[in-house]
C-alpha atoms as a PDB file:
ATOM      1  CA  UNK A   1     -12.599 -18.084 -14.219  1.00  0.00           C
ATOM      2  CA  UNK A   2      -9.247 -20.099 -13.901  1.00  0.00           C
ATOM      3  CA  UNK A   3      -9.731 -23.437 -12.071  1.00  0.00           C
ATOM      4  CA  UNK A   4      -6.589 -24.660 -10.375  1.00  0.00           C
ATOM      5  CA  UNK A   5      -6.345 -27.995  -8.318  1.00  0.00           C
ATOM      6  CA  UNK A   6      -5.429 -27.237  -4.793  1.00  0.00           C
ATOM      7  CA  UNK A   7      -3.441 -30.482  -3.404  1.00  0.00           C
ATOM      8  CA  UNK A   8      -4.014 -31.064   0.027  1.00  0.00           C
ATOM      9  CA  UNK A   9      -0.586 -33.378   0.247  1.00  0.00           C
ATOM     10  CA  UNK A  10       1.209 -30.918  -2.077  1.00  0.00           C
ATOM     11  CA  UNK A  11       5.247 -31.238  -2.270  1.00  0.00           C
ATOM     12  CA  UNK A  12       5.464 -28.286  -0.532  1.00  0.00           C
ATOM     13  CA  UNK A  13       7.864 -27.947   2.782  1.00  0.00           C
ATOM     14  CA  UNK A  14       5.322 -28.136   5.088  1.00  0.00           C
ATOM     15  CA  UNK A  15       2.969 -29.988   2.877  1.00  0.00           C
ATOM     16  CA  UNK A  16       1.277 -31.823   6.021  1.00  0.00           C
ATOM     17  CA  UNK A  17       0.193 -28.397   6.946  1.00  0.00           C
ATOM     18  CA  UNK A  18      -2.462 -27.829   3.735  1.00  0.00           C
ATOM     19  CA  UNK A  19      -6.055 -28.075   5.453  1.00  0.00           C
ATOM     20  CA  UNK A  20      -8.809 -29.603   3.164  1.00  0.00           C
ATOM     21  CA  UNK A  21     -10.597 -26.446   1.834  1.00  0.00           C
ATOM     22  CA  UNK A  22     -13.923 -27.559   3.870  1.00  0.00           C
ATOM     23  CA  UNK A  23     -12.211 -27.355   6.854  1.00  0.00           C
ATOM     24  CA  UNK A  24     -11.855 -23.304   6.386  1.00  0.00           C
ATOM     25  CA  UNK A  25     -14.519 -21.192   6.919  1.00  0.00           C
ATOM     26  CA  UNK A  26     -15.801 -18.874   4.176  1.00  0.00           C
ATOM     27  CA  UNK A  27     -13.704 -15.419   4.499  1.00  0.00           C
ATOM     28  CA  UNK A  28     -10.849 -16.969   5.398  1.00  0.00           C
ATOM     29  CA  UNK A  29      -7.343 -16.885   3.627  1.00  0.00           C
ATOM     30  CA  UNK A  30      -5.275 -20.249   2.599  1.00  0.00           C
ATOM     31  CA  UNK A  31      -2.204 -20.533   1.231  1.00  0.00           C
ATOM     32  CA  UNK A  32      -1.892 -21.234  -2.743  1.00  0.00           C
ATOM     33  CA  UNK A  33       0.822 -24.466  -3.014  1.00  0.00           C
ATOM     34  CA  UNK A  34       4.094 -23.964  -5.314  1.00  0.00           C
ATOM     35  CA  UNK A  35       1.719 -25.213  -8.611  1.00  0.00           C
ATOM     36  CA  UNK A  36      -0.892 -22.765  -8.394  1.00  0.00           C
ATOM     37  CA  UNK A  37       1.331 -20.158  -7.294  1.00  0.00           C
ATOM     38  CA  UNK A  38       3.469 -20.296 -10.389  1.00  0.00           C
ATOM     39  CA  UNK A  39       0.462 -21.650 -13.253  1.00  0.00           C
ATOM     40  CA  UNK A  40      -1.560 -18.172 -12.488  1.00  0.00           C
ATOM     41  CA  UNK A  41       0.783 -16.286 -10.226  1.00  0.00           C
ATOM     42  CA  UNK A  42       4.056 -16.468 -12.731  1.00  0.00           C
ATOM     43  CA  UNK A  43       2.864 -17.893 -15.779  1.00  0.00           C
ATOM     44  CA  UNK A  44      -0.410 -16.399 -16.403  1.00  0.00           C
ATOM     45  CA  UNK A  45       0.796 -13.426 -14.569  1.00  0.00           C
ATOM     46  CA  UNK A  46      -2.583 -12.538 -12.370  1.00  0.00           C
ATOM     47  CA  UNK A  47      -2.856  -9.812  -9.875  1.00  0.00           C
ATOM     48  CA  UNK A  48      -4.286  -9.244  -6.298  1.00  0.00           C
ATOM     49  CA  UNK A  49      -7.664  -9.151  -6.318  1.00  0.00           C
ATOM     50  CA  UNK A  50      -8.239 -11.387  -9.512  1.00  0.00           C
ATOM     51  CA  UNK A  51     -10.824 -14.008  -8.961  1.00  0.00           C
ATOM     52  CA  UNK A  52     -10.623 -18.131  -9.260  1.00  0.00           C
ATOM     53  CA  UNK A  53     -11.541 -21.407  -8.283  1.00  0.00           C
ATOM     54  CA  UNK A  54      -9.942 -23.456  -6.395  1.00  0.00           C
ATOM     55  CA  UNK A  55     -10.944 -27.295  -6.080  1.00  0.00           C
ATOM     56  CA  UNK A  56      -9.638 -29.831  -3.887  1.00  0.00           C
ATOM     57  CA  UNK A  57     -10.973 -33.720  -4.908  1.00  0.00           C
ATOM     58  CA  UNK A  58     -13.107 -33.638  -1.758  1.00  0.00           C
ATOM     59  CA  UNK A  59     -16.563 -32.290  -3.671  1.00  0.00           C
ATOM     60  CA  UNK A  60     -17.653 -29.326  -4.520  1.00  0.00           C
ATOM     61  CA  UNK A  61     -15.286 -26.384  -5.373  1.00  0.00           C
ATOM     62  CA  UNK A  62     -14.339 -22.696  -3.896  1.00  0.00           C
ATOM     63  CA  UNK A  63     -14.534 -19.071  -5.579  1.00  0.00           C
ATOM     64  CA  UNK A  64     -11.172 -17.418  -4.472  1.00  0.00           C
ATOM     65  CA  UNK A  65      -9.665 -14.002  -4.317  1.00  0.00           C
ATOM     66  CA  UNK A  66      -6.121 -13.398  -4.379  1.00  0.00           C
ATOM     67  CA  UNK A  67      -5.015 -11.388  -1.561  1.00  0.00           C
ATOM     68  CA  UNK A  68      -1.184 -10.991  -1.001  1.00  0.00           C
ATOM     69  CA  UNK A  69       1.670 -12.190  -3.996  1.00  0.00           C
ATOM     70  CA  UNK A  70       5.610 -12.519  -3.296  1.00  0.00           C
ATOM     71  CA  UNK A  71       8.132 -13.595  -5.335  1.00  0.00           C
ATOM     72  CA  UNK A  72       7.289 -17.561  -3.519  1.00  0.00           C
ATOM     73  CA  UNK A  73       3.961 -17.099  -1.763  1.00  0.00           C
ATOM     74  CA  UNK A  74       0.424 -15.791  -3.038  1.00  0.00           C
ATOM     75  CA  UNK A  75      -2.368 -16.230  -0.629  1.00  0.00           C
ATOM     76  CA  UNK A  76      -6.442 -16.269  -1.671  1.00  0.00           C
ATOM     77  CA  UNK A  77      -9.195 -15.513   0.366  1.00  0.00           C
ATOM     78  CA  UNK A  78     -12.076 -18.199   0.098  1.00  0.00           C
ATOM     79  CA  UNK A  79     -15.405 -16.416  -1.243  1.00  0.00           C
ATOM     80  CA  UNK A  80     -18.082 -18.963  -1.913  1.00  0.00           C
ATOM     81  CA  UNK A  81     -18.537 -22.804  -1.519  1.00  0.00           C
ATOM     82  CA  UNK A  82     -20.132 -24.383  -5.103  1.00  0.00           C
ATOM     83  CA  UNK A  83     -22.006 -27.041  -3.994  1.00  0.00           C
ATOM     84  CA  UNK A  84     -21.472 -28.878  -7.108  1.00  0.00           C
ATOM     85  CA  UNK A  85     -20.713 -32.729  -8.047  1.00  0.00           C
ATOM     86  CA  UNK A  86     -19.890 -33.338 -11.730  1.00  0.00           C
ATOM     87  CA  UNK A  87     -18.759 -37.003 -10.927  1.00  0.00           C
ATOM     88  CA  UNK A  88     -20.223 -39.744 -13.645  1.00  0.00           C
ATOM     89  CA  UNK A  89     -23.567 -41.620 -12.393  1.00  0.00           C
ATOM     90  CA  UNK A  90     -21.759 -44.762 -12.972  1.00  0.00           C
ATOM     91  CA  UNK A  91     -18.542 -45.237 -10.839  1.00  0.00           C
ATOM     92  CA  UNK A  92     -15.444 -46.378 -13.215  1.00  0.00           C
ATOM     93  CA  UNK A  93     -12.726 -48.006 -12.831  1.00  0.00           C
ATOM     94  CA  UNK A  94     -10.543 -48.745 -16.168  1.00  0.00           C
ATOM     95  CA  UNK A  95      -7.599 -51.664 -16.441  1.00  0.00           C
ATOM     96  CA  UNK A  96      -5.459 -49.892 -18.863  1.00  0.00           C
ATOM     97  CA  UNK A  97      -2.428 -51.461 -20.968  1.00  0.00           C
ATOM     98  CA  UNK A  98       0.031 -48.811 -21.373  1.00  0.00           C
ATOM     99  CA  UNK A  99       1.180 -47.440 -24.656  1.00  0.00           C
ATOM    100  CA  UNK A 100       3.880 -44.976 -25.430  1.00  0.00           C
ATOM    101  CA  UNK A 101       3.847 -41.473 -25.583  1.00  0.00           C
ATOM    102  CA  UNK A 102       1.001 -39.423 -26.256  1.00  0.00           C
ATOM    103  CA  UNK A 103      -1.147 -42.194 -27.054  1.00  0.00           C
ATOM    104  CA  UNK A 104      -1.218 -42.514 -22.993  1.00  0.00           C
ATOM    105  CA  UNK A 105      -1.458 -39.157 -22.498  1.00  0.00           C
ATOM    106  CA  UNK A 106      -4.775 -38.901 -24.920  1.00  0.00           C
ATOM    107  CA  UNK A 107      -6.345 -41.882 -23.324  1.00  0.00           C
ATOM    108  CA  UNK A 108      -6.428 -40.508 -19.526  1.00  0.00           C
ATOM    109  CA  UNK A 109      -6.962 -36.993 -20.337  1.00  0.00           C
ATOM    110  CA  UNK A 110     -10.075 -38.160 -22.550  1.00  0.00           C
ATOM    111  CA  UNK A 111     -11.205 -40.865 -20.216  1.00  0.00           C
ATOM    112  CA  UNK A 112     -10.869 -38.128 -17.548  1.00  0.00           C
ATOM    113  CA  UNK A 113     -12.964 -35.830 -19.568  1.00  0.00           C
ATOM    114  CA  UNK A 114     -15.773 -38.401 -19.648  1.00  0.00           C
ATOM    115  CA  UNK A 115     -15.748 -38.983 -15.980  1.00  0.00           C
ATOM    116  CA  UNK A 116     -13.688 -42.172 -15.455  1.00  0.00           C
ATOM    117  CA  UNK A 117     -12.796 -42.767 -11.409  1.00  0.00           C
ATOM    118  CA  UNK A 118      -9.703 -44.567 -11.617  1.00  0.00           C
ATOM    119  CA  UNK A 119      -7.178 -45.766 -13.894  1.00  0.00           C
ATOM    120  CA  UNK A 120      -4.788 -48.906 -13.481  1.00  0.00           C
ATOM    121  CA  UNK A 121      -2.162 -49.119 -15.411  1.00  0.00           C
ATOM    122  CA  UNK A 122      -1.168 -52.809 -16.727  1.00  0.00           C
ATOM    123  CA  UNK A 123       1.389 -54.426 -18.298  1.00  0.00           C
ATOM    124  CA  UNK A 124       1.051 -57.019 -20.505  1.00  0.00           C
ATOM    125  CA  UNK A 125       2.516 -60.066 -22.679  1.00  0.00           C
ATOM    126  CA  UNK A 126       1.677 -57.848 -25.944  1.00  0.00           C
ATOM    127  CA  UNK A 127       2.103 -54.474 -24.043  1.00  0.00           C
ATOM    128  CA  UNK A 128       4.586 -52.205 -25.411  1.00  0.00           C
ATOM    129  CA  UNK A 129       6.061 -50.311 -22.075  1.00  0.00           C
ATOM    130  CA  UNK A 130       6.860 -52.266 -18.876  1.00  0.00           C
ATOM    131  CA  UNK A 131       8.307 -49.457 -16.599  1.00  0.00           C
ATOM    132  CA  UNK A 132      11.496 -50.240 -14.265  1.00  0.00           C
ATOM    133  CA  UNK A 133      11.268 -49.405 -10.405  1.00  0.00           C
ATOM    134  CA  UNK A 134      12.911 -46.241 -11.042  1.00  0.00           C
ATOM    135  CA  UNK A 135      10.446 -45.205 -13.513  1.00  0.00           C
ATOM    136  CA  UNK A 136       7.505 -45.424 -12.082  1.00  0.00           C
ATOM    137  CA  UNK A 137       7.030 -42.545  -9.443  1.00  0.00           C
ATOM    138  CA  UNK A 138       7.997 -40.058 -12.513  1.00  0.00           C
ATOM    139  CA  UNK A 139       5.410 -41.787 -14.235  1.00  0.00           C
ATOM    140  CA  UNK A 140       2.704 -41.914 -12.425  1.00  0.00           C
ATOM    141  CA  UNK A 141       3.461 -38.237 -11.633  1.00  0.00           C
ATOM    142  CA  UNK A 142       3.116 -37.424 -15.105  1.00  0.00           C
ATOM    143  CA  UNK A 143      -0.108 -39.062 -15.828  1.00  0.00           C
ATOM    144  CA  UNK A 144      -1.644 -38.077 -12.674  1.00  0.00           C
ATOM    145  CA  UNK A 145      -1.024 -34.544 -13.342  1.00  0.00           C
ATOM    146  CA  UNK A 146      -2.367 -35.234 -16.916  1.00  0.00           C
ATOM    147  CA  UNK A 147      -5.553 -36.147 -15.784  1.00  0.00           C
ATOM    148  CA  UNK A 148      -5.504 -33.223 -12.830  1.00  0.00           C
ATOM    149  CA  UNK A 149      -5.113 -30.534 -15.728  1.00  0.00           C
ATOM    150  CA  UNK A 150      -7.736 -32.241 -17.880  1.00  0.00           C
ATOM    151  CA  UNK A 151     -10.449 -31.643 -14.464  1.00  0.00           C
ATOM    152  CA  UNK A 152      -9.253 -28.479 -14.409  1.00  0.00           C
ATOM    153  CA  UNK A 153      -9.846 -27.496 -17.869  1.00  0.00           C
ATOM    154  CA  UNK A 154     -13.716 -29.700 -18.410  1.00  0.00           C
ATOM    155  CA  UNK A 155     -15.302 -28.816 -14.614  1.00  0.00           C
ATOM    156  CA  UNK A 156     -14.747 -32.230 -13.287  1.00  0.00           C
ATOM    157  CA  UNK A 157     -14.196 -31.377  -9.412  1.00  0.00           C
ATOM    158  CA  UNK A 158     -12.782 -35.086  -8.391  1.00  0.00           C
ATOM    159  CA  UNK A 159     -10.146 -36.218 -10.282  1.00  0.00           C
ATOM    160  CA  UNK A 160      -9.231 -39.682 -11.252  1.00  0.00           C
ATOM    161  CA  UNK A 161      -6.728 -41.548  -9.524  1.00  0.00           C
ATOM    162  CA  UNK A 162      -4.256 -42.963 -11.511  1.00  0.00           C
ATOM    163  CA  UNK A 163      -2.864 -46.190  -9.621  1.00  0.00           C
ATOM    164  CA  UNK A 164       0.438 -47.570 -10.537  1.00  0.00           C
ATOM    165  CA  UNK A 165       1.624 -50.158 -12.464  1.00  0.00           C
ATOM    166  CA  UNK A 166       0.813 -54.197 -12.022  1.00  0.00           C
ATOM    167  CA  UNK A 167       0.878 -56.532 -14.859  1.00  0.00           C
ATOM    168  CA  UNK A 168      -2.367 -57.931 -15.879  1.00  0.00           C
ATOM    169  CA  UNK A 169      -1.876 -60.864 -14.217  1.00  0.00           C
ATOM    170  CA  UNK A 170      -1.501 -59.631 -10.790  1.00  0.00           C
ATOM    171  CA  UNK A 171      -4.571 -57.295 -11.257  1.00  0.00           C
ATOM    172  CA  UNK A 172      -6.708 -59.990 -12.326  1.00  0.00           C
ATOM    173  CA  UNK A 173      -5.741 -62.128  -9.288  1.00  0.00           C
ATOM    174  CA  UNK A 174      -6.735 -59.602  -7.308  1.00  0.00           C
ATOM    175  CA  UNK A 175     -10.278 -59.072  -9.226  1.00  0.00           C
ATOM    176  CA  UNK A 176     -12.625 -60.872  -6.909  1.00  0.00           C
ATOM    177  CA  UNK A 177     -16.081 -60.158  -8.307  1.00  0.00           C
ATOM    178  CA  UNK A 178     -17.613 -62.328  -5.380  1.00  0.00           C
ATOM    179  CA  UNK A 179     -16.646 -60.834  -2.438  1.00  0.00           C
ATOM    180  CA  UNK A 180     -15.840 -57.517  -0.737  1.00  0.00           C
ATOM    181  CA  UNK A 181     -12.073 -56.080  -0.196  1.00  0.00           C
ATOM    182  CA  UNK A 182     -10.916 -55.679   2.840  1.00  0.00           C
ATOM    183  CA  UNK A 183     -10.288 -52.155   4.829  1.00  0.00           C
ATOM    184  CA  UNK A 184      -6.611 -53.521   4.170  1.00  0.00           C
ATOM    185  CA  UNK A 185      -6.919 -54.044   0.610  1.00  0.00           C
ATOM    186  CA  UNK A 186      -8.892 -50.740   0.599  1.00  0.00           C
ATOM    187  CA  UNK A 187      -5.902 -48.346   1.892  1.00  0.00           C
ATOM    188  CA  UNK A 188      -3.099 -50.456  -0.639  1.00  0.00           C
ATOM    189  CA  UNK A 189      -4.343 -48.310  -3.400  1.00  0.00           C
ATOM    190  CA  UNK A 190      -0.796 -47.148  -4.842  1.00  0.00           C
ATOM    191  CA  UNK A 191      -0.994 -43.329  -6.362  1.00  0.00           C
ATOM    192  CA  UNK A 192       1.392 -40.480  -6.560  1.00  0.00           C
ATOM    193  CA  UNK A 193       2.019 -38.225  -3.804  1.00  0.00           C
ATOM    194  CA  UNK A 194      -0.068 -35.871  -5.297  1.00  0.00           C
ATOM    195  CA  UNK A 195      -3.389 -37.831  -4.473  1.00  0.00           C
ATOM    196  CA  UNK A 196      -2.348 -39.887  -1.754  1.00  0.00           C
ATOM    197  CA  UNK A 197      -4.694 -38.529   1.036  1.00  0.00           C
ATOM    198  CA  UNK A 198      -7.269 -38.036  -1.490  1.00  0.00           C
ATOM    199  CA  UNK A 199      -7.648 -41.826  -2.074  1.00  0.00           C
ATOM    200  CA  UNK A 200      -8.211 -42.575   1.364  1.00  0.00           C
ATOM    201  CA  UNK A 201     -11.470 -40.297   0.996  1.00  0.00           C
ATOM    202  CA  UNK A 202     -14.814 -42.582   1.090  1.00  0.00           C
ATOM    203  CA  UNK A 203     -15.485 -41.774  -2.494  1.00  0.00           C
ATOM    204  CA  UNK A 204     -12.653 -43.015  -3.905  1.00  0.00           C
ATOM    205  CA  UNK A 205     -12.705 -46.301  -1.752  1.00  0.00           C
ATOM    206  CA  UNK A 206     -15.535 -47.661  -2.737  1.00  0.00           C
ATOM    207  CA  UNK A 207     -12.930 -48.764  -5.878  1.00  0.00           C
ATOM    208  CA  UNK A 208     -11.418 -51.692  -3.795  1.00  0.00           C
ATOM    209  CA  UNK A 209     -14.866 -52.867  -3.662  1.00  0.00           C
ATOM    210  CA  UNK A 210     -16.049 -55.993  -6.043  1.00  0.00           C
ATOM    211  CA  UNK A 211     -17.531 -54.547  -9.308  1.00  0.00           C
ATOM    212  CA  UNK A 212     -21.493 -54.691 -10.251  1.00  0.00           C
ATOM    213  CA  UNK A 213     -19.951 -56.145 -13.766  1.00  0.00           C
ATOM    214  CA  UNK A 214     -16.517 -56.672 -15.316  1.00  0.00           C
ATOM    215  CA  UNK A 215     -16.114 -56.607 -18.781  1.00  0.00           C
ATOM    216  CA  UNK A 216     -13.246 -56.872 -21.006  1.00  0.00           C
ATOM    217  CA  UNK A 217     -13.511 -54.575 -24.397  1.00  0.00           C
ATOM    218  CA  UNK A 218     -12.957 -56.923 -27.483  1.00  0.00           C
ATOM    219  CA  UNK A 219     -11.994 -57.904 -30.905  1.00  0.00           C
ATOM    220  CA  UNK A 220     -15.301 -58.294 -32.546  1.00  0.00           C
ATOM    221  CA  UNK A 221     -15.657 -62.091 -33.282  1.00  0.00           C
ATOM    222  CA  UNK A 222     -18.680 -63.728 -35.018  1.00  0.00           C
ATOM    223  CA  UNK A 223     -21.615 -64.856 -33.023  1.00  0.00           C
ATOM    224  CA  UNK A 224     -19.971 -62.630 -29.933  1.00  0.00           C
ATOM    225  CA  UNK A 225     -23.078 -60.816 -27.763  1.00  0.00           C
ATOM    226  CA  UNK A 226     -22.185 -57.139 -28.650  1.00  0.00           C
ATOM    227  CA  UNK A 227     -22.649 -56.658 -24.607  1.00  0.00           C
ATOM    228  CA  UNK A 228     -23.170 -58.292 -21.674  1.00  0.00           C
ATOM    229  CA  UNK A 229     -27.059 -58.871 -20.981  1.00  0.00           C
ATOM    230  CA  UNK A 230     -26.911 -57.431 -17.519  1.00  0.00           C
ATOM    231  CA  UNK A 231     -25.275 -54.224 -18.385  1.00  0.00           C
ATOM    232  CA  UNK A 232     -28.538 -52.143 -19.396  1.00  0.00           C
ATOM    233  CA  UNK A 233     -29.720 -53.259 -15.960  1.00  0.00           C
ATOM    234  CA  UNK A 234     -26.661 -52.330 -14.071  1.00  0.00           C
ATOM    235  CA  UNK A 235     -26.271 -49.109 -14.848  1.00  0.00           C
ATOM    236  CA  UNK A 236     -30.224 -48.625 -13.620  1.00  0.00           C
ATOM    237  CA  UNK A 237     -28.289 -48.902 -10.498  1.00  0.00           C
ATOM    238  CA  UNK A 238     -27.929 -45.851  -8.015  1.00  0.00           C
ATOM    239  CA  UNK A 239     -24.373 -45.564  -8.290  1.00  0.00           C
ATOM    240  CA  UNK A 240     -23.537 -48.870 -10.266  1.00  0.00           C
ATOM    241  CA  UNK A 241     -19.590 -49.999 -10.192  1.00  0.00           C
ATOM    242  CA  UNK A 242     -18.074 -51.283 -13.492  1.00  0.00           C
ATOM    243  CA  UNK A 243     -14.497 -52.370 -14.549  1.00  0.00           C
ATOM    244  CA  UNK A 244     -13.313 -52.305 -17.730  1.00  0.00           C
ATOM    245  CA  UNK A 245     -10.026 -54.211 -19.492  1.00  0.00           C
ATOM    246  CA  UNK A 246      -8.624 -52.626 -22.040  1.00  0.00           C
ATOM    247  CA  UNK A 247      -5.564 -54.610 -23.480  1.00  0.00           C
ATOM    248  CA  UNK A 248      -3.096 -53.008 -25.925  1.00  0.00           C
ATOM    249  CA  UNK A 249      -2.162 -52.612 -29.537  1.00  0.00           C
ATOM    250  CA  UNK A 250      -0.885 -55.960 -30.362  1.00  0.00           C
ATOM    251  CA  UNK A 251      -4.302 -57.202 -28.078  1.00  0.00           C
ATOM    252  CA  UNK A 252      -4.345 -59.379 -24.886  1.00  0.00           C
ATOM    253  CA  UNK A 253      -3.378 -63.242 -25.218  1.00  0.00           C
ATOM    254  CA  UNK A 254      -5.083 -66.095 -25.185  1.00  0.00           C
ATOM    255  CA  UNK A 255      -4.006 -66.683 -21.939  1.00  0.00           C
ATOM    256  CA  UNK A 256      -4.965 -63.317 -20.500  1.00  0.00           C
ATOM    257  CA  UNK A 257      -8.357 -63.902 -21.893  1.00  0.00           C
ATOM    258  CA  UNK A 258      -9.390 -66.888 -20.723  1.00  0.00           C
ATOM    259  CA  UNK A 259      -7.964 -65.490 -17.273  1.00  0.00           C
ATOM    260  CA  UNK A 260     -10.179 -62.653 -17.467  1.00  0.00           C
ATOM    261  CA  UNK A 261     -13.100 -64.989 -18.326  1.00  0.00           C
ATOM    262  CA  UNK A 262     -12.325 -67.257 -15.797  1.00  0.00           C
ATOM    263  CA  UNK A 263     -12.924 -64.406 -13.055  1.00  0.00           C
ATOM    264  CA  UNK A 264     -16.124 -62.834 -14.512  1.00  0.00           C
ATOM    265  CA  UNK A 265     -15.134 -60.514 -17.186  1.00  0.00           C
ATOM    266  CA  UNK A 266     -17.812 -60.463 -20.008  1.00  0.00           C
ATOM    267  CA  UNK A 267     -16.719 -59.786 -23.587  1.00  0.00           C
ATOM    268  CA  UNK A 268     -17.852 -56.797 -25.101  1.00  0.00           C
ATOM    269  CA  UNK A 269     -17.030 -55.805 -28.203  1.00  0.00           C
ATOM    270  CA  UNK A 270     -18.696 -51.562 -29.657  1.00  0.00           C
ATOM    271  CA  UNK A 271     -19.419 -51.436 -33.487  1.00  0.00           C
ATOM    272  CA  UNK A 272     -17.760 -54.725 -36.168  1.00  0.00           C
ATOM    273  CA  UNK A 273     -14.316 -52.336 -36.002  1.00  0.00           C
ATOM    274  CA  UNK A 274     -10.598 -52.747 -34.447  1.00  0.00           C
ATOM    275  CA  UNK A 275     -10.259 -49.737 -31.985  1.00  0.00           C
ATOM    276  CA  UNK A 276      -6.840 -48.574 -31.038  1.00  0.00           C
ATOM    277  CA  UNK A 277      -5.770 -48.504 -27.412  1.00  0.00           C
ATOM    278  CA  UNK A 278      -6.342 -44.906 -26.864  1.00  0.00           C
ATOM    279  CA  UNK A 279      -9.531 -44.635 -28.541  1.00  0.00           C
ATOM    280  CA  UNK A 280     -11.242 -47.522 -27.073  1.00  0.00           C
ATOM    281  CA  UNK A 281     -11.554 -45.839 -23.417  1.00  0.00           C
ATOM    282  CA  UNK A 282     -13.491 -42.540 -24.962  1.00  0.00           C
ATOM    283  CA  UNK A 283     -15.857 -45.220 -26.699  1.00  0.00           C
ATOM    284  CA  UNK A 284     -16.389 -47.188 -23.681  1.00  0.00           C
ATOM    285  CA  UNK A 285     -16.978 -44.502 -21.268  1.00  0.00           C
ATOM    286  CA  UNK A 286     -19.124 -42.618 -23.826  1.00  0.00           C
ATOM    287  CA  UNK A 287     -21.240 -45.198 -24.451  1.00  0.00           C
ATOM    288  CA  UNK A 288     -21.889 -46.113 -21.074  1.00  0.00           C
ATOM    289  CA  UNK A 289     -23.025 -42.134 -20.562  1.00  0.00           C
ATOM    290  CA  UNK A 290     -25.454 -42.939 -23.792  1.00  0.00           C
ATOM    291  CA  UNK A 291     -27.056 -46.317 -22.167  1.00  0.00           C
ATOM    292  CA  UNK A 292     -27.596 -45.082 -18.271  1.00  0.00           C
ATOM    293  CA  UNK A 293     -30.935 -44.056 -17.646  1.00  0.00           C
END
């Protein structure tokens, strides 16, 4: 069956209307927003009583019936509740230097893919795309959708937030691996519309936390520890925490490094070859599936 991603905040009209799905009893009928209604409504042209899932970031996801169609409306009736979490053991959060084109697209729909729990996009002195005020709320749009369409297609049922723009220095200010955020610091988490009551679930708050272990993905360098010593026992953790940098083509500078390694981030550096910016999140991720327990 179809899986579609039904946004709770959803640029609807009368968006602050959409109930979370858990909030409806089973046998009741909910309103499809504008994106589901034209993806399987229009586009993939389905009829009334074709069956789908619907699934809404807040766990699990919901068998649905379509019920009524009009040329701007469709309406499904909710059938079962799938009590179902396909969230990562490990809870990830990935500093990202942004790269152009499809290269970005690859590297959230892939990191989404393999379970990543939030992206932050950075800028940087080597980066090649610094985004101007007016640029980012398209943006972010764009790659959070990216990353809602890649849940939809692998089963993931709680997508990724994608949080916008800082440069690396700011982030790295912020990274305070000794101490706990505030419940101030917790609610500044900057997403797209799309997601925006979604982040304020518990789940996803836990990111504003300080990290079990930071650790910035390298150049391999001679007589470099291929990984941090505590990461095997981490991620024997219940639900360890773990931020990754990941700097871009061109690499981060000296001066980004030794900021990074002034604030706890441990070098580690997968195989004796260069990765490229998009491929280096599918290796990290991946290999932290292979090592937890």
């Amino acid at each position: 069956m179809r899986r579609f991603f039904y946004a709770v905040n959803n640029d609807n009209a009368d968006a602050s209307s959409l109930p979370k799905l858990g909030e409806l009893p089973i046998g009741s009928n909910v309103e499809l927003p504008d994106s589901i209604v034209h993806h399987w409504c229009r586009v993939l042209r389905a009829n009334i009583g074709d069956q789908g899932i619907l699934f809404d970031g807040f766990g699990g996801e919901y068998t649905v019936e379509l019920q009524a169609i009009s040329k701007k409306n469709a309406t499904a009736t909710l059938l079962t509740h799938i009590d179902d979490d396909r969230t990562a053991s490990t809870i990830t959060q990935i500093g990202l230097v942004m790269s152009r084109g499809e290269r970005m697209d690859y590297a959230i729909q892939k990191a989404t893919e393999l379970g990543v729990t939030a992206v932050q996009l950075l800028s940087s002195h080597h980066g090649e795309v610094t985004l101007k005020p007016a640029q980012v709320e398209k943006k972010l749009a764009h790659w959070q959708q990216v990353a809602i369409a890649a849940c939809e297609q692998c089963g993931l049922n709680r997508p990724p937030l994608i949080l916008a723009p800082q440069s690396i220095n700011e982030w790295l200010s912020n990274t305070n691996s000794d101490a706990k955020a505030t419940e101030a610091t917790k609610a500044q988490m900057a997403v797209s519309s799309i997601v925006s009551v979604l982040s304020h679930d518990p789940y996803y708050q836990v990111l504003a936390n300080a990290a079990d272990l930071c650790m910035q993905m390298s150049v391999p360098a001679a007589g470099q520890p291929a990984m941090p010593n505590a990461l095997p026992d981490i991620l024997k953790q219940q639900t360890p925490y773990i931020k990754l940098l990941i700097g871009p083509e061109g690499g981060l500078s000296q001066d980004e490094c030794q900021q990074a390694e002034s604030i706890g981030f441990k070098p580690w550096q997968i195989g004796t070859r260069v990765l490229r910016t998009e491929t280096a999140p599918v290796v990290a991720l991946a290999t932290l599936h292979a090592l937890s327990p």
